[in-house]
PDB file of N, CA and C in Angstrom:
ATOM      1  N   UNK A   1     111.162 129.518 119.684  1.00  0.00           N
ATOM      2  CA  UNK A   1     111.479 130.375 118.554  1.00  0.00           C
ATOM      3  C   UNK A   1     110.620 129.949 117.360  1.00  0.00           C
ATOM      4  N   UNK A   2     109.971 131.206 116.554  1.00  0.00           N
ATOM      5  CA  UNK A   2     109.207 130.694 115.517  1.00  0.00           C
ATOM      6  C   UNK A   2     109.953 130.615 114.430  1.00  0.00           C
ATOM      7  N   UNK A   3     111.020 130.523 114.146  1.00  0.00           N
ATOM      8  CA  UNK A   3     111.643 130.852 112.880  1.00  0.00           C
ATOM      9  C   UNK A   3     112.504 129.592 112.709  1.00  0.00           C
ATOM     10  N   UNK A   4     112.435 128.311 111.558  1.00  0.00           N
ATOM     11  CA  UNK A   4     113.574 127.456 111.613  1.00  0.00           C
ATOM     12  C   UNK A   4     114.372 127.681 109.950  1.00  0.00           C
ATOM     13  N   UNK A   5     115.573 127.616 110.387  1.00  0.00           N
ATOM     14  CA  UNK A   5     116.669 126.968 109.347  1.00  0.00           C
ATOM     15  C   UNK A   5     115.998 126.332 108.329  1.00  0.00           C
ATOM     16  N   UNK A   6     116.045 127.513 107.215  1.00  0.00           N
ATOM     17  CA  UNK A   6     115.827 126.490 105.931  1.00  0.00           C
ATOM     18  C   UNK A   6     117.323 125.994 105.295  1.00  0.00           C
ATOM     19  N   UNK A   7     117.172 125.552 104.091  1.00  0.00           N
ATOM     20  CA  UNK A   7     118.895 125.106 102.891  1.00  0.00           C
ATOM     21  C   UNK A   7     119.138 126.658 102.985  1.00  0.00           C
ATOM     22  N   UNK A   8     120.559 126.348 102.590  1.00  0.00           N
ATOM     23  CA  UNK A   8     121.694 127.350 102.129  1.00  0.00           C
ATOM     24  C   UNK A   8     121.415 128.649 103.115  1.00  0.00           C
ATOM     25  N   UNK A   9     121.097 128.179 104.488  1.00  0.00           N
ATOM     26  CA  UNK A   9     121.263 130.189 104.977  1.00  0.00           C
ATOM     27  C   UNK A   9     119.639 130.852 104.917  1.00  0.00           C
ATOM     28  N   UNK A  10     118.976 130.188 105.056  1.00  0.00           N
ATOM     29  CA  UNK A  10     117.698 131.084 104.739  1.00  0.00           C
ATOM     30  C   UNK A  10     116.658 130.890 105.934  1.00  0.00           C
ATOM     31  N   UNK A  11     115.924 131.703 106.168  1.00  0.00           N
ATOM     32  CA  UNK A  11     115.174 131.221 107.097  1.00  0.00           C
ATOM     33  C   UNK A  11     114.072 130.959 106.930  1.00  0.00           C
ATOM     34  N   UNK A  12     113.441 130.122 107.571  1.00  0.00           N
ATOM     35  CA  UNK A  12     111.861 130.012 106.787  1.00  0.00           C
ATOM     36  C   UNK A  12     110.836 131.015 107.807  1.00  0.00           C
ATOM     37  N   UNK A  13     110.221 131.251 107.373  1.00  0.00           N
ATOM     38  CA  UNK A  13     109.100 132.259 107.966  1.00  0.00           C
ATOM     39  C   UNK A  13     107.951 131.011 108.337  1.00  0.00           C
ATOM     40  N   UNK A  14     107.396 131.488 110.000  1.00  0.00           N
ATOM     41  CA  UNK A  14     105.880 130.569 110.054  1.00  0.00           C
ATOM     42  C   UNK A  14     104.996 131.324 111.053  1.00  0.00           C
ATOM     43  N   UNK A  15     105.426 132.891 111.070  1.00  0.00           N
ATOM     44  CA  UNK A  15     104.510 133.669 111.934  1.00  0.00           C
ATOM     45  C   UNK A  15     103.286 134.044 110.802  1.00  0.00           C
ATOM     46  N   UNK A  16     102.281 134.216 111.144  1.00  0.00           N
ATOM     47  CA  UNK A  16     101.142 134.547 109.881  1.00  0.00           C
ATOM     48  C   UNK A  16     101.755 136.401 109.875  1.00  0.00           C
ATOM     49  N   UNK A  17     101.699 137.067 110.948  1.00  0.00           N
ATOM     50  CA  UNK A  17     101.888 138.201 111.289  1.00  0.00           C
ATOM     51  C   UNK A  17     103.174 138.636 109.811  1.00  0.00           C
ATOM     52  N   UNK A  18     104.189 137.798 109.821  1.00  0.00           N
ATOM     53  CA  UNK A  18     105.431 137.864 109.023  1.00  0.00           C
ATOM     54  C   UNK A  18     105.083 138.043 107.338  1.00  0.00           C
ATOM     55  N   UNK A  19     103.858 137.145 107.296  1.00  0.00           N
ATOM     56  CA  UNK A  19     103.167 136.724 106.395  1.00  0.00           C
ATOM     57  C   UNK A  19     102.201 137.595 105.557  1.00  0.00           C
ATOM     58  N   UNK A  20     101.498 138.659 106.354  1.00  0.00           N
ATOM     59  CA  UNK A  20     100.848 139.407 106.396  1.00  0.00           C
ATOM     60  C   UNK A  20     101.194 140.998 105.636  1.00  0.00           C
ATOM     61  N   UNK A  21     102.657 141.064 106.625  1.00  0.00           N
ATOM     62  CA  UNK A  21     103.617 142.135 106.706  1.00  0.00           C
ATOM     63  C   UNK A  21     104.097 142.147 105.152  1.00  0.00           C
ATOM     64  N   UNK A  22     104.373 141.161 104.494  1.00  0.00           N
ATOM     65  CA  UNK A  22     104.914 140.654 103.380  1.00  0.00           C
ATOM     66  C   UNK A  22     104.367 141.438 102.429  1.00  0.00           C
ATOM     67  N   UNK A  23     102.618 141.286 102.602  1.00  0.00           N
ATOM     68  CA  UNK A  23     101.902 141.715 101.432  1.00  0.00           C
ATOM     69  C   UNK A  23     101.761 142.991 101.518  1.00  0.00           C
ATOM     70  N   UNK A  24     102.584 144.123 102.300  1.00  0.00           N
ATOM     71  CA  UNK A  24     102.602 145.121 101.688  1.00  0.00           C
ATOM     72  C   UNK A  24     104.079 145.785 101.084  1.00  0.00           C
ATOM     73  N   UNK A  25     104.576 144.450 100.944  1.00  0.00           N
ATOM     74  CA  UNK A  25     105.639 144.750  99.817  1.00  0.00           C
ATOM     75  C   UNK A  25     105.885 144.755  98.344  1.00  0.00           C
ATOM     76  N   UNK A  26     106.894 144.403  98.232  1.00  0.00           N
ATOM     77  CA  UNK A  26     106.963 145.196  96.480  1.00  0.00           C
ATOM     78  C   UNK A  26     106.386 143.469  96.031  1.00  0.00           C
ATOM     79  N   UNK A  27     105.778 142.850  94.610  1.00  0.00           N
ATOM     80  CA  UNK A  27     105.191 141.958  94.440  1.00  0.00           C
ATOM     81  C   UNK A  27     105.610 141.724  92.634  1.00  0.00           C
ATOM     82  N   UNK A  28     106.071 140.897  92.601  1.00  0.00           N
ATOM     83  CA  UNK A  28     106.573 140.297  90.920  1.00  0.00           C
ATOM     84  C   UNK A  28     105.670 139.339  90.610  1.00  0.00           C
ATOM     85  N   UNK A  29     104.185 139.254  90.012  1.00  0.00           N
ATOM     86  CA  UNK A  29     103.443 138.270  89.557  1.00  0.00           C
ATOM     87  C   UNK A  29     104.323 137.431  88.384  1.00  0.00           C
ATOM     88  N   UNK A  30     104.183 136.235  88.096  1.00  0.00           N
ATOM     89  CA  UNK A  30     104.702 135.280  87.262  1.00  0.00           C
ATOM     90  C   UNK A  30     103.428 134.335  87.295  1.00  0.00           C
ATOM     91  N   UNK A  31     103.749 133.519  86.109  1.00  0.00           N
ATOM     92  CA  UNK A  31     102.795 132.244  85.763  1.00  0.00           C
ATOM     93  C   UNK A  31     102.623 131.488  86.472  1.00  0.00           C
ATOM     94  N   UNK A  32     104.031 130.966  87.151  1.00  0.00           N
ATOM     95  CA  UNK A  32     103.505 129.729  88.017  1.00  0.00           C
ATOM     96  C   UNK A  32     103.818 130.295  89.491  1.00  0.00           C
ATOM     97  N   UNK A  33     103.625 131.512  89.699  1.00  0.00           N
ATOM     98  CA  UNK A  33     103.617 131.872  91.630  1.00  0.00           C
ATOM     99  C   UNK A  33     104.110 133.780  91.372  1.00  0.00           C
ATOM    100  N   UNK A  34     103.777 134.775  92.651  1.00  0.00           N
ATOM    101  CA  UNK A  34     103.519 135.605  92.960  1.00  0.00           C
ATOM    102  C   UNK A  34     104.692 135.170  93.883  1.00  0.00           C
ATOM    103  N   UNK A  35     106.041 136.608  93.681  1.00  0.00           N
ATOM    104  CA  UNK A  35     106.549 136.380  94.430  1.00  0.00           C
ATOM    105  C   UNK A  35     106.481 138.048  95.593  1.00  0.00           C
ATOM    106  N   UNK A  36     106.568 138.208  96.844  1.00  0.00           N
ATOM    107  CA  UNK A  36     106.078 139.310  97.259  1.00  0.00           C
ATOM    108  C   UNK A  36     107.580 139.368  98.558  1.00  0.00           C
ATOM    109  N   UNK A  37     108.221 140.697  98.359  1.00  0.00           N
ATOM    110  CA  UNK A  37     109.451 140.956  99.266  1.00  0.00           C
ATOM    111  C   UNK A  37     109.085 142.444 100.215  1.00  0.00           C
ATOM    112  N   UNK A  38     109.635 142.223 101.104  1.00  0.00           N
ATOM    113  CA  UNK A  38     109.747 143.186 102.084  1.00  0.00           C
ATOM    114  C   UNK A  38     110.747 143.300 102.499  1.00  0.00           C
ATOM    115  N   UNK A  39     111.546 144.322 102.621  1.00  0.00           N
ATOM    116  CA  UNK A  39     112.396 144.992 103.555  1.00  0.00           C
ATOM    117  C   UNK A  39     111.867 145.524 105.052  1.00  0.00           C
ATOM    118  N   UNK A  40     112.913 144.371 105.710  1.00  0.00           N
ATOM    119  CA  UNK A  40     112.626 144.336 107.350  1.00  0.00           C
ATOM    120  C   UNK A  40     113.093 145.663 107.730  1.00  0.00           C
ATOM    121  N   UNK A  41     113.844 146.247 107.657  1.00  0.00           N
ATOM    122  CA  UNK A  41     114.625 147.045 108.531  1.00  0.00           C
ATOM    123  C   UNK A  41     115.353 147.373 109.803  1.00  0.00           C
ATOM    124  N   UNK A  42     115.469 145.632 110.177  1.00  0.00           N
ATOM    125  CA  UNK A  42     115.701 145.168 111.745  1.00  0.00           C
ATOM    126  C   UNK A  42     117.700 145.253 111.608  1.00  0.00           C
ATOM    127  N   UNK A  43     118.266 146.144 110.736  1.00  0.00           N
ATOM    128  CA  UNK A  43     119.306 145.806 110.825  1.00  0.00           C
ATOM    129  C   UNK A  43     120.105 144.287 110.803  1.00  0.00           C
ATOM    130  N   UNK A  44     119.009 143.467 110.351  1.00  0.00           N
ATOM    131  CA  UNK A  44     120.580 142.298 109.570  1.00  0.00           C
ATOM    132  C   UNK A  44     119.911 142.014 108.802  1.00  0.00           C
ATOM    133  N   UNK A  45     120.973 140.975 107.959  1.00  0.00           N
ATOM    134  CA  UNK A  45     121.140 140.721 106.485  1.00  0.00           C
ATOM    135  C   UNK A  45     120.105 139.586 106.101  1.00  0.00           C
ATOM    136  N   UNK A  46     120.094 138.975 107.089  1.00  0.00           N
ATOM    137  CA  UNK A  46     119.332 137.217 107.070  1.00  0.00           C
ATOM    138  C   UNK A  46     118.387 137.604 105.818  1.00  0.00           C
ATOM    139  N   UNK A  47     118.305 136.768 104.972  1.00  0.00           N
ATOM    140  CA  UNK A  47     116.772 136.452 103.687  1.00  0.00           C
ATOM    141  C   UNK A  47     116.432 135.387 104.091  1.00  0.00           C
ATOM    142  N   UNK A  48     114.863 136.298 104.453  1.00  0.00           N
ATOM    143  CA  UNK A  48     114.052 134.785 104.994  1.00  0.00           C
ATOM    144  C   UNK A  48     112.451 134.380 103.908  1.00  0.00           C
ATOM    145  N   UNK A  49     112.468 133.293 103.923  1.00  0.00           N
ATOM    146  CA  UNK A  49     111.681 133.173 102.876  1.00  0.00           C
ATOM    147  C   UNK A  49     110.353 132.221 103.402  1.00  0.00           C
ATOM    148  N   UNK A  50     108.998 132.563 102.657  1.00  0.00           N
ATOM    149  CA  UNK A  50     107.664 131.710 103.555  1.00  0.00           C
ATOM    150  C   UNK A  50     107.563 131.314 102.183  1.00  0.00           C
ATOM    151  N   UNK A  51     106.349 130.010 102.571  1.00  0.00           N
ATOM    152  CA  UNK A  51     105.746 129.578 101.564  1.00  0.00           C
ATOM    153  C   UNK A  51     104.611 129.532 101.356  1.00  0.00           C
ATOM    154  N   UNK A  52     103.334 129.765 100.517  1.00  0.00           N
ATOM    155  CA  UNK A  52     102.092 129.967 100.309  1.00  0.00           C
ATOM    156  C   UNK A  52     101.619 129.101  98.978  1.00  0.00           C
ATOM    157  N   UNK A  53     100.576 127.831  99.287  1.00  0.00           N
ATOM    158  CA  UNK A  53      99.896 127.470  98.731  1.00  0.00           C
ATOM    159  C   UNK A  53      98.764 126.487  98.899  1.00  0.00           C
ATOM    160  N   UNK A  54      98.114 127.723  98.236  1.00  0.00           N
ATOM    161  CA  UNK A  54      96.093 127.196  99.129  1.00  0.00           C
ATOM    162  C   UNK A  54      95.838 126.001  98.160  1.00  0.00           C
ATOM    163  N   UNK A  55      94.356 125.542  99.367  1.00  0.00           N
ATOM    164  CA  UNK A  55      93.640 124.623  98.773  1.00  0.00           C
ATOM    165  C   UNK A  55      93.166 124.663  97.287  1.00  0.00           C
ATOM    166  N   UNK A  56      92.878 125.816  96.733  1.00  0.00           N
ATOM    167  CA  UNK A  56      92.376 125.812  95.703  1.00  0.00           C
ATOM    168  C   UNK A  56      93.449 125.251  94.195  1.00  0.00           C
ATOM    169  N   UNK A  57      94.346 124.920  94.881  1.00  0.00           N
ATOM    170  CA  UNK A  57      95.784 124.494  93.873  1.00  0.00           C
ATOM    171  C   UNK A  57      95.495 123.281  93.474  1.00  0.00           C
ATOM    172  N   UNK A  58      95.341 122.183  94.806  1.00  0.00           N
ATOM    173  CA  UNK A  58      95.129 121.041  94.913  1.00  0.00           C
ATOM    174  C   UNK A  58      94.968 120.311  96.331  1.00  0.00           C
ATOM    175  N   UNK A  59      94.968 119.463  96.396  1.00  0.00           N
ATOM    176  CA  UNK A  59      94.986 118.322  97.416  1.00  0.00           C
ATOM    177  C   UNK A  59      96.427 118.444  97.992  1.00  0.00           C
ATOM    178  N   UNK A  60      96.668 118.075  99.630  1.00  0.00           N
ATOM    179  CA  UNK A  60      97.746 118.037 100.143  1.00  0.00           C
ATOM    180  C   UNK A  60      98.842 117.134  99.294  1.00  0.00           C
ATOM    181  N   UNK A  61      98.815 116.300  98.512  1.00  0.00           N
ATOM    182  CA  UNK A  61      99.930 115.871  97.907  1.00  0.00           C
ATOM    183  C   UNK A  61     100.654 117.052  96.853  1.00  0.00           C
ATOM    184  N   UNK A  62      99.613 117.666  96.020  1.00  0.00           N
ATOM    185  CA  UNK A  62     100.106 118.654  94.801  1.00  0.00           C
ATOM    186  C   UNK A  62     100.671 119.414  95.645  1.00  0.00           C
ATOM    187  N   UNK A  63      99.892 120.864  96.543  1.00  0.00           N
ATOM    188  CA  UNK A  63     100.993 121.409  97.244  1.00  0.00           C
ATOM    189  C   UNK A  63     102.197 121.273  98.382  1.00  0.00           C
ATOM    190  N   UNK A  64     102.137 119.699  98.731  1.00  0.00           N
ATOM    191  CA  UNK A  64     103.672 119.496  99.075  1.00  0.00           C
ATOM    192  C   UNK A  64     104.863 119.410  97.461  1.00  0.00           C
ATOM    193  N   UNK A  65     104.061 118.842  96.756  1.00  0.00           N
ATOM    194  CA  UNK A  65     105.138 118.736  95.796  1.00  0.00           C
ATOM    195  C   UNK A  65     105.927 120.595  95.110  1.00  0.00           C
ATOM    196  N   UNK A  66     104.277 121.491  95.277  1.00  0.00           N
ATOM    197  CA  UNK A  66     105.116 122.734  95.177  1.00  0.00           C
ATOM    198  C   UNK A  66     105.938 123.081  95.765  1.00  0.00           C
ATOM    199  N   UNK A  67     105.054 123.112  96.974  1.00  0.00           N
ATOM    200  CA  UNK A  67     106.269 123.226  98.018  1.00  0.00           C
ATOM    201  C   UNK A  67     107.664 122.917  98.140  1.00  0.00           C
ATOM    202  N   UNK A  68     107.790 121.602  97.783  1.00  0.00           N
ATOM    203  CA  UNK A  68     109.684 121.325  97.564  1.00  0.00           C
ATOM    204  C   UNK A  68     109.792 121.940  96.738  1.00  0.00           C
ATOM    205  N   UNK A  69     109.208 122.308  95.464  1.00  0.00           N
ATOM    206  CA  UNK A  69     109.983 122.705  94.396  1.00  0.00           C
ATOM    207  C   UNK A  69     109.938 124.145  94.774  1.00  0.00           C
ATOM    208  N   UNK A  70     109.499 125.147  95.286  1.00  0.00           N
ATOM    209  CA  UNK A  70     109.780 126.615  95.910  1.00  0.00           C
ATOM    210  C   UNK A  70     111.080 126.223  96.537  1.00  0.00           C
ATOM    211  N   UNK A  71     111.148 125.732  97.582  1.00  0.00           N
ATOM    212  CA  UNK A  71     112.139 125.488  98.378  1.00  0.00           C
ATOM    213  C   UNK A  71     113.235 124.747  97.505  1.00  0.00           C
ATOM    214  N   UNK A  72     113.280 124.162  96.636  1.00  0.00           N
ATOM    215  CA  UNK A  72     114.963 123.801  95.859  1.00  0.00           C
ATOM    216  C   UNK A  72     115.116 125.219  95.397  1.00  0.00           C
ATOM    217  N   UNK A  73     114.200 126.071  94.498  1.00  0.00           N
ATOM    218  CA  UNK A  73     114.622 126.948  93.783  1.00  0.00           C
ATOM    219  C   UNK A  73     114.901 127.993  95.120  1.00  0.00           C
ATOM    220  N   UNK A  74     114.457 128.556  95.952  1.00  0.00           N
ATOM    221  CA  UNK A  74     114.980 129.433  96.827  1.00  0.00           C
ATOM    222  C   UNK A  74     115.764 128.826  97.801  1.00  0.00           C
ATOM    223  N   UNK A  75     116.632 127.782  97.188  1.00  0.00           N
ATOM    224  CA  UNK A  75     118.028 127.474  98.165  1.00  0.00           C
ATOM    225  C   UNK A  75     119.118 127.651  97.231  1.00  0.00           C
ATOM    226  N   UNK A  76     118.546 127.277  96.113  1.00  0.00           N
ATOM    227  CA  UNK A  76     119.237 127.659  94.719  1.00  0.00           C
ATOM    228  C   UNK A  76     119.321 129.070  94.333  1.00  0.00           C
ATOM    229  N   UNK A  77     118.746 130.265  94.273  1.00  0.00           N
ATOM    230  CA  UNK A  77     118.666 131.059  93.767  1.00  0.00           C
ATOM    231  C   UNK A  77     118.937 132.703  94.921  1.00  0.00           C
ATOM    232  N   UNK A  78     117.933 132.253  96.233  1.00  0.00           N
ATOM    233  CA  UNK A  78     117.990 133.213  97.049  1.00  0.00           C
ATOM    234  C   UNK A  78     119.125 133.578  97.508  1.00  0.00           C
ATOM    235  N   UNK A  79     120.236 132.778  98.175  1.00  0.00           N
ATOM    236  CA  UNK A  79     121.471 133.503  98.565  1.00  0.00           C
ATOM    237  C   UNK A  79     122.161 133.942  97.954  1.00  0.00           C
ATOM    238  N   UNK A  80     121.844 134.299  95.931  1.00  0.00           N
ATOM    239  CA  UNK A  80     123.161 134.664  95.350  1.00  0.00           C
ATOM    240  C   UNK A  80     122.037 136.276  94.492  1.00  0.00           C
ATOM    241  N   UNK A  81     120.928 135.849  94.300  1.00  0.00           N
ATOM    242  CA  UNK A  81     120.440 137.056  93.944  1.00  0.00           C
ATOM    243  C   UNK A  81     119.017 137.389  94.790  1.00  0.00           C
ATOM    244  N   UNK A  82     118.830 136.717  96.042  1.00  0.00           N
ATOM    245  CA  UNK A  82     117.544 137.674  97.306  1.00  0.00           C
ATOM    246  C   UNK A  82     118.016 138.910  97.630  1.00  0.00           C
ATOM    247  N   UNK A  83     116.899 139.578  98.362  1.00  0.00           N
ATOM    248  CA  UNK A  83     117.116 141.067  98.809  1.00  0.00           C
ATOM    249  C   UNK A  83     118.063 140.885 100.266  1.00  0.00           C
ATOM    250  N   UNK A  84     119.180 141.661 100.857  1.00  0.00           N
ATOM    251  CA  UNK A  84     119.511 140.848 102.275  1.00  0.00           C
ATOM    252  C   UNK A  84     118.892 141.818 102.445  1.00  0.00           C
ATOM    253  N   UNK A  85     118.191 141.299 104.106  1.00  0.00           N
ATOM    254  CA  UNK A  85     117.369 141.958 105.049  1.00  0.00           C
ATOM    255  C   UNK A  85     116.300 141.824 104.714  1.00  0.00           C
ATOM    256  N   UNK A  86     115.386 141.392 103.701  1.00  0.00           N
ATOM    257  CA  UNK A  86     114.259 141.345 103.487  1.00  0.00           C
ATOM    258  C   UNK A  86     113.640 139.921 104.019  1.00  0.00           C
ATOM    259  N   UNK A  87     112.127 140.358 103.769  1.00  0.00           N
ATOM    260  CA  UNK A  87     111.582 139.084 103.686  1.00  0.00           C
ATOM    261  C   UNK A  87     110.664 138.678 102.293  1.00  0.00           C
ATOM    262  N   UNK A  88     110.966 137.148 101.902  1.00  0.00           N
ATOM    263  CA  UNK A  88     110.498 136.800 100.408  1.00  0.00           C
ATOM    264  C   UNK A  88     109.376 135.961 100.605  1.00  0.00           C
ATOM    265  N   UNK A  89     108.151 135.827  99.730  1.00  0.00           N
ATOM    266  CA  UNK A  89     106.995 135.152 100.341  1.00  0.00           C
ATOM    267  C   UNK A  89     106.668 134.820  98.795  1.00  0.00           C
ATOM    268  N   UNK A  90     106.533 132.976  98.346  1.00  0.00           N
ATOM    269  CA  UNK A  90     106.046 132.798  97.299  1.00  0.00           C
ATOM    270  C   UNK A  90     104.904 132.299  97.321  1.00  0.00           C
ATOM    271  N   UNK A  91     103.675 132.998  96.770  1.00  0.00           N
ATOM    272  CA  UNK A  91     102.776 132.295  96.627  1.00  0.00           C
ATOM    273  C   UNK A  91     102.432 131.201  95.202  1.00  0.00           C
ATOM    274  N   UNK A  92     101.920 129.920  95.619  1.00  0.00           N
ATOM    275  CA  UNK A  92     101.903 129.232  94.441  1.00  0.00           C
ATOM    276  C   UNK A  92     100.185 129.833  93.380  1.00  0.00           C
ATOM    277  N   UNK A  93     101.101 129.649  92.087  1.00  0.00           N
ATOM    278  CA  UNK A  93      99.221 129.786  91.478  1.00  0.00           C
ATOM    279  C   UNK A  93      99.072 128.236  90.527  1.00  0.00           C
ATOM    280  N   UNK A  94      97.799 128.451  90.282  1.00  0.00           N
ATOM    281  CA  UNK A  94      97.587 127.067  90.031  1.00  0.00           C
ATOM    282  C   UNK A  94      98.675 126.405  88.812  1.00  0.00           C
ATOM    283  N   UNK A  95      99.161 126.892  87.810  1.00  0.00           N
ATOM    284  CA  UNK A  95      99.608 126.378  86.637  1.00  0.00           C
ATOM    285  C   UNK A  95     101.170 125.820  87.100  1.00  0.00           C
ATOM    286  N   UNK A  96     101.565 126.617  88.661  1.00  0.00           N
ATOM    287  CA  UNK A  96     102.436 126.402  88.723  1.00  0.00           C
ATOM    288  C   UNK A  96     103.245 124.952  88.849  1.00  0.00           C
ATOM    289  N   UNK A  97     102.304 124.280  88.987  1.00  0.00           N
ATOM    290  CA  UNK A  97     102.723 122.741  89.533  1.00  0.00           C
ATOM    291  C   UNK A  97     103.132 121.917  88.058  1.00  0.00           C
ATOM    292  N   UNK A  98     102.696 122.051  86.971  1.00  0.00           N
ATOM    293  CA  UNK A  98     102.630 121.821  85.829  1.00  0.00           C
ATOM    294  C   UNK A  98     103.748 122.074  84.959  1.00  0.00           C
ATOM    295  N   UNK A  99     104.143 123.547  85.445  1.00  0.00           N
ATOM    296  CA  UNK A  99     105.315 123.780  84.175  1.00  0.00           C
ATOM    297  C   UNK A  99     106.570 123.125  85.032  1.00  0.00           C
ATOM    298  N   UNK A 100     107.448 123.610  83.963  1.00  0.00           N
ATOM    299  CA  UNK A 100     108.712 122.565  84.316  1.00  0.00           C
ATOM    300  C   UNK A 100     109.629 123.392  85.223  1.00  0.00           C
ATOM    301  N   UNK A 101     110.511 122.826  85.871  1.00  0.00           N
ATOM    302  CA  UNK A 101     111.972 123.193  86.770  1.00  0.00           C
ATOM    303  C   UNK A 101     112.242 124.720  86.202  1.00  0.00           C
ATOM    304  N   UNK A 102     112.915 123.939  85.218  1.00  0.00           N
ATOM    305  CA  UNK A 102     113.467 125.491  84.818  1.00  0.00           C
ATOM    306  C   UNK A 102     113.170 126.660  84.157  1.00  0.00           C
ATOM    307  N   UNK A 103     111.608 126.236  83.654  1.00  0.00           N
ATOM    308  CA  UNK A 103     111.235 127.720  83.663  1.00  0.00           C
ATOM    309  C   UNK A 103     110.379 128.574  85.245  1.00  0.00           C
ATOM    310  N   UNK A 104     110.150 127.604  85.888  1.00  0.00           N
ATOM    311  CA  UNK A 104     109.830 128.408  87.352  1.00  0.00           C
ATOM    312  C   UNK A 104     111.577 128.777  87.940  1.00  0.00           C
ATOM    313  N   UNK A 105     112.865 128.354  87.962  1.00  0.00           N
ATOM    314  CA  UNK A 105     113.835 129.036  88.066  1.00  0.00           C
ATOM    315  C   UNK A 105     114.286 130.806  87.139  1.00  0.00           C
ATOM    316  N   UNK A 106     113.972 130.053  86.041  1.00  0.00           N
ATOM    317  CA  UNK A 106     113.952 131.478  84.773  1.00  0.00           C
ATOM    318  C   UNK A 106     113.068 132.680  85.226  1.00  0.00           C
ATOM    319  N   UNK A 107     111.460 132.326  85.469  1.00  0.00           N
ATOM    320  CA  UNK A 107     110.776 133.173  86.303  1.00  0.00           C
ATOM    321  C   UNK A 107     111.265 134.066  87.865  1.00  0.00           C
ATOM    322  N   UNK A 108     111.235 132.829  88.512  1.00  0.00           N
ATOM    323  CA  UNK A 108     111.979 133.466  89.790  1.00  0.00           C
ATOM    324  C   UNK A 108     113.516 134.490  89.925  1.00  0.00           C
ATOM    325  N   UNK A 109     114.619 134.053  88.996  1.00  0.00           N
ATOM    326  CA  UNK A 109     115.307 135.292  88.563  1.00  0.00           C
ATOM    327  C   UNK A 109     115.138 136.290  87.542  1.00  0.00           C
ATOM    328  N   UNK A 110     113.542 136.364  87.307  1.00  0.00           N
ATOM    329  CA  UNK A 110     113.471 137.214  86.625  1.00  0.00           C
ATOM    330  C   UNK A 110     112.957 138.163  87.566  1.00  0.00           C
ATOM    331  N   UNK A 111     111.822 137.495  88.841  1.00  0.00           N
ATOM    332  CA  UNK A 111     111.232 138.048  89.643  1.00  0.00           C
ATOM    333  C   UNK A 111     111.792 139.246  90.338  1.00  0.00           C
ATOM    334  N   UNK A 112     112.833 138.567  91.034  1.00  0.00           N
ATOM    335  CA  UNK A 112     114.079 138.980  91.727  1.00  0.00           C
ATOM    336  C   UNK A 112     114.922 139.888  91.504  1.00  0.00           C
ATOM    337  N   UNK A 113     115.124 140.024  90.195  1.00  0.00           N
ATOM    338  CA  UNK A 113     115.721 140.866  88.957  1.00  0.00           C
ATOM    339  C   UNK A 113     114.500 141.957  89.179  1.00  0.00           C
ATOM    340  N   UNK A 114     113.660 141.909  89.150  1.00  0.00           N
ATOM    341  CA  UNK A 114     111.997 142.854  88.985  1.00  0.00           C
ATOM    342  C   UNK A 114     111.923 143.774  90.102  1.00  0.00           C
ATOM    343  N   UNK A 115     112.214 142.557  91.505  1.00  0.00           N
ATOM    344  CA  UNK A 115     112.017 143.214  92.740  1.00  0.00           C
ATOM    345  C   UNK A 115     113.438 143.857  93.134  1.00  0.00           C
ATOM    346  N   UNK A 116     114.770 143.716  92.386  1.00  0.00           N
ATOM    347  CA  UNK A 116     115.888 144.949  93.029  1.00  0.00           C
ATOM    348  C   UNK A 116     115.694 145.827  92.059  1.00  0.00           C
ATOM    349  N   UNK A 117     115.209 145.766  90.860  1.00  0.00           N
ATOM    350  CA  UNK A 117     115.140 147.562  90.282  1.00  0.00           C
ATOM    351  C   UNK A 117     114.397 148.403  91.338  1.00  0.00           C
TER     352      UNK A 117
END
C-alpha cells in the first residue's frame, strides 16, 4: 500500500501520480508555502495531505525541518478545518523556513478558509 498514517487521521500522500493530480486543483499562494487541494471524488471523507519541498529551499537538513513544521500544522489544523474527501498538497517556498510557528498556522487557516469559499 502506498499510502501511510500520518497524526490526527490524515493520510500522507507518496504516489507522484496523487501529486500531480493535486495541481489541478484549487491553489491558496501564501508567503511561506502554496497550499494546492483537490477533491477526490472516490466517495470517502479521508483528508490526505503530501508534502513538497525542493532543493532550491535548502540542503536536506532545512527541508526536513519544514517538513515537520507542515506536518505539526496539518495535524493541528487539517482535521478541524481540511476539505473531507480531498486531497491537500503543501508546497514549501523559500521564506518559509524563516518565519515563525504561528504565522505559517495564521496563513494556513487562512489558506483553507480561501480554499472552502
Amino acid at each position: 500500500m502506498s499510502e501511510s498514517k500520518g497524526g490526527a487521521g490524515l493520510i500522507t500522500l507518496n504516489r507522484r501520480a496523487d501529486f500531480l493530480a493535486a495541481n489541478n486543483g484549487r491553489r491558496a499562494p501564501m508567503p511561506g508555502f502554496v497550499l494546492l487541494v483537490r477533491p477526490r471524488d472516490d466517495g470517502s471523507d479521508a483528508i490526505r495531505i503530501g508534502y513538497t519541498i525542493t532543493k532550491k529551499i535548502g540542503g536536506a537538513v532545512i527541508r526536513n525541518r519544514m517538513k515537520r513544521r507542515f506536518r505539526a500544522l496539518a495535524a493541528e489544523l487539517l482535521p478541524l478545518e481540511g476539505v473531507p474527501g480531498a486531497d491537500h498538497v503543501l508546497i514549501g517556498r523559500a521564506g518559509g523556513i524563516e518565519r515563525p510557528f504561528d504565522d505559517l498556522r495564521r496563513e494556513l487557516a487562512k489558506a483553507l478558509a480561501k480554499i472552502r469559499r
